[in-house]
PDB file of N, CA and C in Angstrom:
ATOM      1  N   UNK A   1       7.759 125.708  37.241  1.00  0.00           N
ATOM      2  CA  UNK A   1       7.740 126.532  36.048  1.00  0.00           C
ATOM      3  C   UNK A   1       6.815 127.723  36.299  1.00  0.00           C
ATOM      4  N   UNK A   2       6.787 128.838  35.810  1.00  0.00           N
ATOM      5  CA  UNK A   2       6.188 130.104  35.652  1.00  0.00           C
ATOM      6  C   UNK A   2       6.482 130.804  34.165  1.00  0.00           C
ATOM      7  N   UNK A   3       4.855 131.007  33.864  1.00  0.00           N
ATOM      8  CA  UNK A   3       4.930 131.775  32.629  1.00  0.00           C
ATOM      9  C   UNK A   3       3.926 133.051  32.785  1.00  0.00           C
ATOM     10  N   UNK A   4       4.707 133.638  31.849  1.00  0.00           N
ATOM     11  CA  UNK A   4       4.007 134.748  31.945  1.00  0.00           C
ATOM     12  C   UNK A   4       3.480 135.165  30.441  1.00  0.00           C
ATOM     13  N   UNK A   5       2.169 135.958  30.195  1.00  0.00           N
ATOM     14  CA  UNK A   5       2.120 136.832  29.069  1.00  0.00           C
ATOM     15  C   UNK A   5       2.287 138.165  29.242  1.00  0.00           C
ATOM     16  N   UNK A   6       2.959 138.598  27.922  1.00  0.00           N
ATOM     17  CA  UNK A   6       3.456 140.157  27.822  1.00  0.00           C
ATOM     18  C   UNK A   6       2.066 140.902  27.896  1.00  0.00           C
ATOM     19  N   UNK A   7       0.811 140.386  27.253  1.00  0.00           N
ATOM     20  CA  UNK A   7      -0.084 141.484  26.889  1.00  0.00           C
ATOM     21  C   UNK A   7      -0.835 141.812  28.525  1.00  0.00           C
ATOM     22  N   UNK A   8      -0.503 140.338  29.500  1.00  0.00           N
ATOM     23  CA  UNK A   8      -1.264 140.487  30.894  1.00  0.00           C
ATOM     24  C   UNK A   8      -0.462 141.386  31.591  1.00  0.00           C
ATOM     25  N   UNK A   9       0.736 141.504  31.928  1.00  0.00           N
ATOM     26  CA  UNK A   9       2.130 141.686  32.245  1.00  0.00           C
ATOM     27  C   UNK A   9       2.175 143.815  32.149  1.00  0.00           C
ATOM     28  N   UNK A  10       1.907 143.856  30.059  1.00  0.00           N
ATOM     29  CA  UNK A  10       1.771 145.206  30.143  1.00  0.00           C
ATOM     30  C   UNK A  10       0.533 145.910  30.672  1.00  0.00           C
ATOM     31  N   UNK A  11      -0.813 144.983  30.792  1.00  0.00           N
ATOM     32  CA  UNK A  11      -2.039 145.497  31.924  1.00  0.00           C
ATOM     33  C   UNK A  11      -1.391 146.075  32.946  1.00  0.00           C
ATOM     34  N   UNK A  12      -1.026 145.182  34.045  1.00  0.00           N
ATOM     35  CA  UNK A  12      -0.560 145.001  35.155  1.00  0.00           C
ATOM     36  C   UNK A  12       0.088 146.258  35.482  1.00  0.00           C
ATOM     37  N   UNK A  13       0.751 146.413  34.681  1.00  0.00           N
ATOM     38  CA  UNK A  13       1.899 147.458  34.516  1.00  0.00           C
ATOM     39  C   UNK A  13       1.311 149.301  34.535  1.00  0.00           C
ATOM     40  N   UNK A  14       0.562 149.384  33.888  1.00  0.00           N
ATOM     41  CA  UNK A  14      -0.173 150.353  32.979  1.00  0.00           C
ATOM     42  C   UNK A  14      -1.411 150.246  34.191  1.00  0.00           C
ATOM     43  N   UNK A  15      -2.132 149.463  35.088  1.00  0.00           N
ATOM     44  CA  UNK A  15      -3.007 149.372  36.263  1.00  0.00           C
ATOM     45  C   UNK A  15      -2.307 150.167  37.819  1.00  0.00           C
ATOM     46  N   UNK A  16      -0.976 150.064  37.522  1.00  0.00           N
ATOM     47  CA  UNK A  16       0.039 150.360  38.654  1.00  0.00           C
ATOM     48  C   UNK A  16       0.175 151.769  38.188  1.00  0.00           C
ATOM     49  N   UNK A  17      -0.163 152.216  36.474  1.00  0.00           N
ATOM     50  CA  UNK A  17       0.542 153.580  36.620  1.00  0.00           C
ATOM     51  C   UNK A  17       2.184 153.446  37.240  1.00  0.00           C
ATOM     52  N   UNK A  18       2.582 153.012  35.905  1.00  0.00           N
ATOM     53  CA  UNK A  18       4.465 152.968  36.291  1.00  0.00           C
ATOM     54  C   UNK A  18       4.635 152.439  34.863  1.00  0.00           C
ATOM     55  N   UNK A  19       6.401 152.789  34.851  1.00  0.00           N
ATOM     56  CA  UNK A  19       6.732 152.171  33.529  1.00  0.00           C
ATOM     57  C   UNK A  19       7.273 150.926  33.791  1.00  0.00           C
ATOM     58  N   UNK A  20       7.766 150.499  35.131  1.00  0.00           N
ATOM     59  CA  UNK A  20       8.148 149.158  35.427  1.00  0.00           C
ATOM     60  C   UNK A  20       7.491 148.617  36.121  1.00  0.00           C
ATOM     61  N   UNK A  21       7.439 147.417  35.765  1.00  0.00           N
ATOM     62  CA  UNK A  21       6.372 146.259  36.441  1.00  0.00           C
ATOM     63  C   UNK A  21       7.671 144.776  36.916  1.00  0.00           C
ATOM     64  N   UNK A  22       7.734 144.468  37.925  1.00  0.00           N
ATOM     65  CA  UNK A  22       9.227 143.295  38.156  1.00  0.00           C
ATOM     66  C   UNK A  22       7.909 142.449  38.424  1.00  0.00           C
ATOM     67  N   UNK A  23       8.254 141.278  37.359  1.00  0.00           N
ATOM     68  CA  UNK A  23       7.242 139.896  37.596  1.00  0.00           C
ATOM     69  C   UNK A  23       8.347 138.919  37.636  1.00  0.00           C
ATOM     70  N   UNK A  24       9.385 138.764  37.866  1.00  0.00           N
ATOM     71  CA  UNK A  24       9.666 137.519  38.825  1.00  0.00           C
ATOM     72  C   UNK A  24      10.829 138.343  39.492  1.00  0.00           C
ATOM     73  N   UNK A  25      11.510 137.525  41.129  1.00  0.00           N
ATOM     74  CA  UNK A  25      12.371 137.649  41.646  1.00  0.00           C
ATOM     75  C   UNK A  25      12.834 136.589  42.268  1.00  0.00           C
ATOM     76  N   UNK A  26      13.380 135.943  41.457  1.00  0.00           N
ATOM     77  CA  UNK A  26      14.285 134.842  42.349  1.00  0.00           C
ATOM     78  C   UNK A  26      15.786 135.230  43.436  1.00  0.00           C
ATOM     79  N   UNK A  27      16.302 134.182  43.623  1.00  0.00           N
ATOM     80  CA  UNK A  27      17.525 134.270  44.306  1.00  0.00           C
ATOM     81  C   UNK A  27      19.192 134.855  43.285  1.00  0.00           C
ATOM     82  N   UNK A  28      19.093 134.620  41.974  1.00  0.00           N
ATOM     83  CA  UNK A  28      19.952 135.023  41.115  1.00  0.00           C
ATOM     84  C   UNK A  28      19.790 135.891  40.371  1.00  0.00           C
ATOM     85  N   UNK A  29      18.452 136.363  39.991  1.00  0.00           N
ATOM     86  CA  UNK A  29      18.529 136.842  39.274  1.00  0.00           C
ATOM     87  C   UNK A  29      16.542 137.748  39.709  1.00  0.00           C
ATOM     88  N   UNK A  30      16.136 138.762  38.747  1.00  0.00           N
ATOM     89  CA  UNK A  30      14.673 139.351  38.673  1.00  0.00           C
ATOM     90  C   UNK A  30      14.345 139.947  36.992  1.00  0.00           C
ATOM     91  N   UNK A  31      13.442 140.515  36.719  1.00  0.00           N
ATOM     92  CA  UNK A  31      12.855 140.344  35.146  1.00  0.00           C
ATOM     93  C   UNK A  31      11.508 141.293  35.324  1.00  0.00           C
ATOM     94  N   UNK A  32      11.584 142.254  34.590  1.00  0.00           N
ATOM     95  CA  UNK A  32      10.538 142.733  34.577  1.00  0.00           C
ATOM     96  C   UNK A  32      10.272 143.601  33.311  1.00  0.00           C
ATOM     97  N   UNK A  33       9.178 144.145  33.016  1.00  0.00           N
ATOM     98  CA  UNK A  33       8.556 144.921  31.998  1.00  0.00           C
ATOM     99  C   UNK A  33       8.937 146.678  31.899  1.00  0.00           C
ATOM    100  N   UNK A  34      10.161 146.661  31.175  1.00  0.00           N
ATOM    101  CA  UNK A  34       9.763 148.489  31.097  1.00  0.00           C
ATOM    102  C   UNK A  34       8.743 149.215  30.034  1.00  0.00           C
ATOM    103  N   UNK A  35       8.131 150.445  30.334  1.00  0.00           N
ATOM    104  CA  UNK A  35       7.355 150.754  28.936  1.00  0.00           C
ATOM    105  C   UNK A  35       7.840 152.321  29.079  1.00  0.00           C
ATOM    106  N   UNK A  36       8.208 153.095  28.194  1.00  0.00           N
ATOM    107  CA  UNK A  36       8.110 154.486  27.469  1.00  0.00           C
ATOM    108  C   UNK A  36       7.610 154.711  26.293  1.00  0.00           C
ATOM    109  N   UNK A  37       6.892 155.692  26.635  1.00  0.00           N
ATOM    110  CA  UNK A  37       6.139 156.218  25.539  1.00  0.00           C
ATOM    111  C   UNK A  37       6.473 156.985  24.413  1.00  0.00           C
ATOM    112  N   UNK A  38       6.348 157.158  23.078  1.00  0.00           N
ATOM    113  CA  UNK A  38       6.774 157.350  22.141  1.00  0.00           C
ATOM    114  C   UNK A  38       6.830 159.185  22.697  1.00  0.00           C
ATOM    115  N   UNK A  39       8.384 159.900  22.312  1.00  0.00           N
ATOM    116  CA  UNK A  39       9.017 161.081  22.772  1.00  0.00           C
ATOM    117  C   UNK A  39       9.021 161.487  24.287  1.00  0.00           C
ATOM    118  N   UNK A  40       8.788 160.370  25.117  1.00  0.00           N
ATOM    119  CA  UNK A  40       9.146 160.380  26.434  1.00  0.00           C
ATOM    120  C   UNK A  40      10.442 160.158  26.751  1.00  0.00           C
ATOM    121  N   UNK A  41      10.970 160.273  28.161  1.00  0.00           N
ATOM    122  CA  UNK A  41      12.575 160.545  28.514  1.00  0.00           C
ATOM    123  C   UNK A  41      12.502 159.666  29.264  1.00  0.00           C
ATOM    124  N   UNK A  42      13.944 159.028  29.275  1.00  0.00           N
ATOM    125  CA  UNK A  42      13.998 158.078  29.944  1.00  0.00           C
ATOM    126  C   UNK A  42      14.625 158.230  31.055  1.00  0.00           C
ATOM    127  N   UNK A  43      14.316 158.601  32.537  1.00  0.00           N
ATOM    128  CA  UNK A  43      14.987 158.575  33.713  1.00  0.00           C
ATOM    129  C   UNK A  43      15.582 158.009  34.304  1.00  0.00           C
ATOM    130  N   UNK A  44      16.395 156.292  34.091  1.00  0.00           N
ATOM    131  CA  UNK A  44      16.942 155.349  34.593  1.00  0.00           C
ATOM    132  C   UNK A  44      18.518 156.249  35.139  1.00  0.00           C
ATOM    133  N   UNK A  45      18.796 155.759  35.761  1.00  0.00           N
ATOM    134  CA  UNK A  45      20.410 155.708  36.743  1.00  0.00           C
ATOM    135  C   UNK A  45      21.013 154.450  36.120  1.00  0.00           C
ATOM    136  N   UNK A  46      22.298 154.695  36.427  1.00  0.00           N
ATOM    137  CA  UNK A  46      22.922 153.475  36.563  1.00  0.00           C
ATOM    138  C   UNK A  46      22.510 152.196  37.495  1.00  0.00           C
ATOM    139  N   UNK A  47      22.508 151.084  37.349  1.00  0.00           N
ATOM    140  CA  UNK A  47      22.083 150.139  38.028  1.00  0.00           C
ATOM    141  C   UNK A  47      23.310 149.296  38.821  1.00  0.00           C
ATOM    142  N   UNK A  48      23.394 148.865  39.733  1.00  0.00           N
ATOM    143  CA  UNK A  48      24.222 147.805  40.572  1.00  0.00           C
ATOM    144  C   UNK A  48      24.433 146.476  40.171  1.00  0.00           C
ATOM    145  N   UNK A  49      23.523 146.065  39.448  1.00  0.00           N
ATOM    146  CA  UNK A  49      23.544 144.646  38.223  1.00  0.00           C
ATOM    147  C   UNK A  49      24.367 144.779  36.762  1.00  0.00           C
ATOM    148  N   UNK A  50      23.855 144.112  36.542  1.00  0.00           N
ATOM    149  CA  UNK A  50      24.003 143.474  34.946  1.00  0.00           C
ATOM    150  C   UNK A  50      22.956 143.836  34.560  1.00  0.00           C
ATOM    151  N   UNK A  51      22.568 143.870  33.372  1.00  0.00           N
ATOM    152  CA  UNK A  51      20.975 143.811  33.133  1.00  0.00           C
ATOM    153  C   UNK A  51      21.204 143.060  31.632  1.00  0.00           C
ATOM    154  N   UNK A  52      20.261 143.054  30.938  1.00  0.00           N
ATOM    155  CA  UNK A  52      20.509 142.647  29.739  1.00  0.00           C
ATOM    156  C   UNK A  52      18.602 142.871  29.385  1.00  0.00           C
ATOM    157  N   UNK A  53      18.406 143.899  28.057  1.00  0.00           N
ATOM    158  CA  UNK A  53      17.382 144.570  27.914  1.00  0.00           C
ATOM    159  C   UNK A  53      16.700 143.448  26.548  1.00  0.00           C
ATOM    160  N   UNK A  54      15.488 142.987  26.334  1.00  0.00           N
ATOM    161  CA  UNK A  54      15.322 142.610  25.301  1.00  0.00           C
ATOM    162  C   UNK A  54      14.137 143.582  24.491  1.00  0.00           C
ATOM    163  N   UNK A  55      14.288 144.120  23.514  1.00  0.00           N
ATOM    164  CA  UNK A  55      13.004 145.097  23.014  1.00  0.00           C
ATOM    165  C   UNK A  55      12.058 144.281  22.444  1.00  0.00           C
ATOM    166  N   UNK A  56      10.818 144.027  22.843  1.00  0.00           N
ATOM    167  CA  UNK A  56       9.615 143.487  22.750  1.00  0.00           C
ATOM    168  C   UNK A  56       8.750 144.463  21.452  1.00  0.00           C
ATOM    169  N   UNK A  57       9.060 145.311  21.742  1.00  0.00           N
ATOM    170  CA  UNK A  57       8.069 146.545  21.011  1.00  0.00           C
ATOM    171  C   UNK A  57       9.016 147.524  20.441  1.00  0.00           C
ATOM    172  N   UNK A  58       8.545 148.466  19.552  1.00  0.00           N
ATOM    173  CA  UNK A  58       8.931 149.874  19.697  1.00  0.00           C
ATOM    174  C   UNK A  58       9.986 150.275  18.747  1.00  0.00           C
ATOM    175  N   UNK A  59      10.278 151.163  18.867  1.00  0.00           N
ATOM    176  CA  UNK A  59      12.355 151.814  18.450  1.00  0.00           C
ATOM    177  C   UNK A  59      12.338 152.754  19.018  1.00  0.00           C
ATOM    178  N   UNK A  60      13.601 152.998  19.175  1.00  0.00           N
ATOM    179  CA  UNK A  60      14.434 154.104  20.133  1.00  0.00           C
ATOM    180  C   UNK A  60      15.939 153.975  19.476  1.00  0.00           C
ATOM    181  N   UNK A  61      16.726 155.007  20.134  1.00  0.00           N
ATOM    182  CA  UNK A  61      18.266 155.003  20.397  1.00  0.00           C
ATOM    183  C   UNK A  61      18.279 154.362  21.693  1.00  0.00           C
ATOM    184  N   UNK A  62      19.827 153.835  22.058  1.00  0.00           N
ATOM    185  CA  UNK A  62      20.277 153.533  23.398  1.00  0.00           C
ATOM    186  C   UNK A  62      21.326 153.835  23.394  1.00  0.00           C
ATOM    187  N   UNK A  63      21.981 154.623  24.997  1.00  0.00           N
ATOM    188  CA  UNK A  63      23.456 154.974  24.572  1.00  0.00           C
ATOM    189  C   UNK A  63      23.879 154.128  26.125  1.00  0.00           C
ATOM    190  N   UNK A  64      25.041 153.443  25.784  1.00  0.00           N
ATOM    191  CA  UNK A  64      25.356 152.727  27.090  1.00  0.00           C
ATOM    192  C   UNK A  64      27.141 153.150  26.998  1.00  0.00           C
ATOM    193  N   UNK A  65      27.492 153.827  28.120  1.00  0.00           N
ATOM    194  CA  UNK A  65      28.535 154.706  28.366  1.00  0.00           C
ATOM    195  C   UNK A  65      28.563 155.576  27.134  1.00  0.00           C
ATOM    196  N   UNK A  66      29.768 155.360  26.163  1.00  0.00           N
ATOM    197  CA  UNK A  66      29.792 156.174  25.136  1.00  0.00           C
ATOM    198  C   UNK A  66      29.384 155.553  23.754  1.00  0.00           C
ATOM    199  N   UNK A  67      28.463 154.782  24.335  1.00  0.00           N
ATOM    200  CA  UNK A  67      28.168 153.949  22.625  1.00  0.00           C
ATOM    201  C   UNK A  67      26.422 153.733  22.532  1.00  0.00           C
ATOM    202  N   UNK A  68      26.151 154.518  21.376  1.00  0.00           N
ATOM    203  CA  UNK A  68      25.055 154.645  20.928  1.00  0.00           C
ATOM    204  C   UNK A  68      24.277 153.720  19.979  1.00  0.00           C
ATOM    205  N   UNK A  69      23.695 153.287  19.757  1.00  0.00           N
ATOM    206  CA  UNK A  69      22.657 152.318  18.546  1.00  0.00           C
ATOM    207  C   UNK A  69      21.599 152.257  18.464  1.00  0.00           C
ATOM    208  N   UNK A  70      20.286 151.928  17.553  1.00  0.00           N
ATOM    209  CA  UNK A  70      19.340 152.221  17.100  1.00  0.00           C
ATOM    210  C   UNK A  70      18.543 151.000  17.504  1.00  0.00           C
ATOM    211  N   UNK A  71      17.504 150.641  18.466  1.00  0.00           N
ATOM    212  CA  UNK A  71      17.351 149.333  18.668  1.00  0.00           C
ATOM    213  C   UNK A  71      15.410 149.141  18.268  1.00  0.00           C
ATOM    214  N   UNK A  72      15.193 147.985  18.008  1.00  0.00           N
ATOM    215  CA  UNK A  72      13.866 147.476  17.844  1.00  0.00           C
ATOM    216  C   UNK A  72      13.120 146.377  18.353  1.00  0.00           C
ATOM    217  N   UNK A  73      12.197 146.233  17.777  1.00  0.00           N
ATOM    218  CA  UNK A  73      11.681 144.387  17.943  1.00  0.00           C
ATOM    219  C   UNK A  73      12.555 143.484  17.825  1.00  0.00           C
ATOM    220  N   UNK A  74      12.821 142.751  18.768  1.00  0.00           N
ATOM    221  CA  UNK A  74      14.395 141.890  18.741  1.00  0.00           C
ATOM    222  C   UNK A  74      15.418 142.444  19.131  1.00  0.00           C
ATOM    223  N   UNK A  75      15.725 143.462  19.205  1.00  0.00           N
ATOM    224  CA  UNK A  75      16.999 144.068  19.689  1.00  0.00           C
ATOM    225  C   UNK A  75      17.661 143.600  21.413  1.00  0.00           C
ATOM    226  N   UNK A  76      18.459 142.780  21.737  1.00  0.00           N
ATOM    227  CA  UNK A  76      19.282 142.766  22.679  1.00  0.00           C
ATOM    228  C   UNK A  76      20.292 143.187  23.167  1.00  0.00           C
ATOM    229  N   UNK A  77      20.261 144.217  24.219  1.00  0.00           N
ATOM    230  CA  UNK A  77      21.424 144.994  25.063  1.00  0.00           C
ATOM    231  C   UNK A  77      21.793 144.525  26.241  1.00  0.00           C
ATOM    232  N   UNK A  78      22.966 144.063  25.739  1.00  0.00           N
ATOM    233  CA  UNK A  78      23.729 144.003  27.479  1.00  0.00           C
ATOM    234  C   UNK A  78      23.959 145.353  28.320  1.00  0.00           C
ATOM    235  N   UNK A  79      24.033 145.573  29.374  1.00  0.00           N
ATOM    236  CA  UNK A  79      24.713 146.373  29.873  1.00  0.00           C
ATOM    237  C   UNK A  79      25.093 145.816  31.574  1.00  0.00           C
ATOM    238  N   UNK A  80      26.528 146.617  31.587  1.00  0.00           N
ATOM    239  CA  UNK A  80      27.225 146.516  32.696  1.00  0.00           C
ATOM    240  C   UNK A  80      26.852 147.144  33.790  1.00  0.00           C
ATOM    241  N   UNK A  81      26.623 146.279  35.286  1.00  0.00           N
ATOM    242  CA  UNK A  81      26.795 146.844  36.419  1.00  0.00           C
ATOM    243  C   UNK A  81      27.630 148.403  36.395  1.00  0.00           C
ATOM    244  N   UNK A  82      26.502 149.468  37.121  1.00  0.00           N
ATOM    245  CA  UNK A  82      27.440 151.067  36.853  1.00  0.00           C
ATOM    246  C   UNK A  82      27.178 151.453  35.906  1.00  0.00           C
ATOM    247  N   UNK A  83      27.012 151.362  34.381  1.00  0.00           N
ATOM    248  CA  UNK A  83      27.329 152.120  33.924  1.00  0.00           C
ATOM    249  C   UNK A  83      26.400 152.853  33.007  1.00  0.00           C
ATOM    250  N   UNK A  84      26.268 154.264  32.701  1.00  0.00           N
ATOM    251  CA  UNK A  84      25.163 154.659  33.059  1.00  0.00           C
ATOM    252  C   UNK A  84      24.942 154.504  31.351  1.00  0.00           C
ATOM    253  N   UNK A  85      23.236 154.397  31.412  1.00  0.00           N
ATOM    254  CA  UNK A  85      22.841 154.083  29.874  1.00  0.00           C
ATOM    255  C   UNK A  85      21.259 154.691  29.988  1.00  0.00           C
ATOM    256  N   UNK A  86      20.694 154.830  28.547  1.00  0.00           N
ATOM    257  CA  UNK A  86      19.235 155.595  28.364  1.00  0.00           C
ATOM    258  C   UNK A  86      18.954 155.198  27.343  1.00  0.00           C
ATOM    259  N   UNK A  87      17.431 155.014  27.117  1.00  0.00           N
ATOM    260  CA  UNK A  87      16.908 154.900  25.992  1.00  0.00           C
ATOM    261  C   UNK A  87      16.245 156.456  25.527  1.00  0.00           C
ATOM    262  N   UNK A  88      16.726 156.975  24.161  1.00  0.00           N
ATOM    263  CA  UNK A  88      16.017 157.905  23.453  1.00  0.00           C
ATOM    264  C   UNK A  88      15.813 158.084  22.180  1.00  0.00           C
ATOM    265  N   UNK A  89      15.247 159.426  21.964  1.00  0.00           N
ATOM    266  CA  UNK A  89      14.614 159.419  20.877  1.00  0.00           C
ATOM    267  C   UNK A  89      13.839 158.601  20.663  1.00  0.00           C
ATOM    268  N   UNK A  90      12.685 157.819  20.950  1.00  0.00           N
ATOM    269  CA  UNK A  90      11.563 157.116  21.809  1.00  0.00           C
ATOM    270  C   UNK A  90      10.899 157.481  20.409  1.00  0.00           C
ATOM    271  N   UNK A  91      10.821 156.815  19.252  1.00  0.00           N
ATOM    272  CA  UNK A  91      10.067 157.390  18.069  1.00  0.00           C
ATOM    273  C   UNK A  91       8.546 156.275  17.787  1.00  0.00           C
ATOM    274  N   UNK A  92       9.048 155.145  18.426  1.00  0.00           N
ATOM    275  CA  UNK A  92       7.739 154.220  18.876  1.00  0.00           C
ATOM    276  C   UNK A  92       7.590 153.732  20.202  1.00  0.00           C
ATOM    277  N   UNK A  93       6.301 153.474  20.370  1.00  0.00           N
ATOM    278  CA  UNK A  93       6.007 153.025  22.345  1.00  0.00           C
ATOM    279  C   UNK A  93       7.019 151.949  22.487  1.00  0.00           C
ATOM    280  N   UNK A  94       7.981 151.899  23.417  1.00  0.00           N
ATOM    281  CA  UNK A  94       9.154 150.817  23.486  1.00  0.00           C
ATOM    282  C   UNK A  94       8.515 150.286  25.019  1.00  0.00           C
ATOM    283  N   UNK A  95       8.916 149.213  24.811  1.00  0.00           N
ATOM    284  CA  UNK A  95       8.010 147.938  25.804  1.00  0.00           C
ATOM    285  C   UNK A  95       9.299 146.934  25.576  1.00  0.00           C
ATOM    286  N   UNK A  96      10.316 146.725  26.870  1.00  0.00           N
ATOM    287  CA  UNK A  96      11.594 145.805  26.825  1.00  0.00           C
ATOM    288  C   UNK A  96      11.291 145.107  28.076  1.00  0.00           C
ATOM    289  N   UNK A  97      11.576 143.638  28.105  1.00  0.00           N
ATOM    290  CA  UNK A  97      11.968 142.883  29.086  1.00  0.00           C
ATOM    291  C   UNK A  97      13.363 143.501  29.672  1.00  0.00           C
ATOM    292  N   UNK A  98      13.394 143.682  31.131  1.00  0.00           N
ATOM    293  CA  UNK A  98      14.549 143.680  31.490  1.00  0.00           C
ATOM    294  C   UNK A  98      14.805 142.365  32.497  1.00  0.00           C
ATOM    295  N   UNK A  99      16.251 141.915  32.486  1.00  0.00           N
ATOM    296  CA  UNK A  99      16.596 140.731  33.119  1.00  0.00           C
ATOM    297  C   UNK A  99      17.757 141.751  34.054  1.00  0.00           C
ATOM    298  N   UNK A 100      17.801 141.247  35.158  1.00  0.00           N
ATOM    299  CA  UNK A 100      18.791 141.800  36.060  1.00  0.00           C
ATOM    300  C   UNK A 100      19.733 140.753  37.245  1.00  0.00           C
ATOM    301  N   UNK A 101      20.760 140.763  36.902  1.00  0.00           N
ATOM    302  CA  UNK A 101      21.495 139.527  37.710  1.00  0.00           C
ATOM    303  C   UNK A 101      22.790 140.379  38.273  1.00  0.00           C
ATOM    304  N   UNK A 102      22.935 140.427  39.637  1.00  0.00           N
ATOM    305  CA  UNK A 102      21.895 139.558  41.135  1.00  0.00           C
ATOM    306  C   UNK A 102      20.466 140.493  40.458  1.00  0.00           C
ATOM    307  N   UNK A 103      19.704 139.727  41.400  1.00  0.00           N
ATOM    308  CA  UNK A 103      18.126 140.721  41.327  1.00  0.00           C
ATOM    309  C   UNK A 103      18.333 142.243  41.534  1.00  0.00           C
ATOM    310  N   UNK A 104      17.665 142.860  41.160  1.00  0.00           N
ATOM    311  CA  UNK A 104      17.098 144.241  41.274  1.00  0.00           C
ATOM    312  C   UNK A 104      17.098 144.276  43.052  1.00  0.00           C
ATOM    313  N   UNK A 105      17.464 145.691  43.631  1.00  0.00           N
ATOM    314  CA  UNK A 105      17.280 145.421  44.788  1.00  0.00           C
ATOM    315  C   UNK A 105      16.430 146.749  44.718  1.00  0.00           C
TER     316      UNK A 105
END
């Protein structure tokens, strides 16, 4: 078993100077911490995985291909291997688990 806390996790993160921090990587799958800052841009690419985003913190928009929604505390996004997606309008500090299956390479 491995656990982690979010509040050690967003240290860690914020010590590295980065918005992503990857705290686990197994064989199926990896998981890590994104953070943007409230009216910051979000630079992500499309990814080679799956991902599936959980929002820990914050609100924003997310647009994944041509579909847009308003997400928060609790908010869960799938998104598909390829296809390209962003978080904006960043109106609170957004802090999401990301899960990525295969792992992040």
């Amino acid at each position: 078993m491995k656990v982690f806390r979010l509040d050690e996790l967003d240290a860690e993160r914020a010590a590295n100077e980065g918005a992503y921090l990857q705290f686990l990587r197994e064989r199926n799958m990896s998981a890590g911490l994104y953070a943007l800052d409230a009216g910051s841009i979000d630079p992500q690419q499309p990814h080679r995985q799956d991902e599936i985003y959980v929002v820990i913190t914050g609100r924003a928009s997310i647009t994944v291909g041509t579909e847009t929604t308003t997400v928060a505390r609790g908010s869960v996004v799938y998104v598909p291997a390829g296809v390209p997606h962003k978080f904006h309008h960043i109106s609170e500090d957004l802090r999401v688990m990301v899960v990525f299956s295969p792992p992040e390479s």
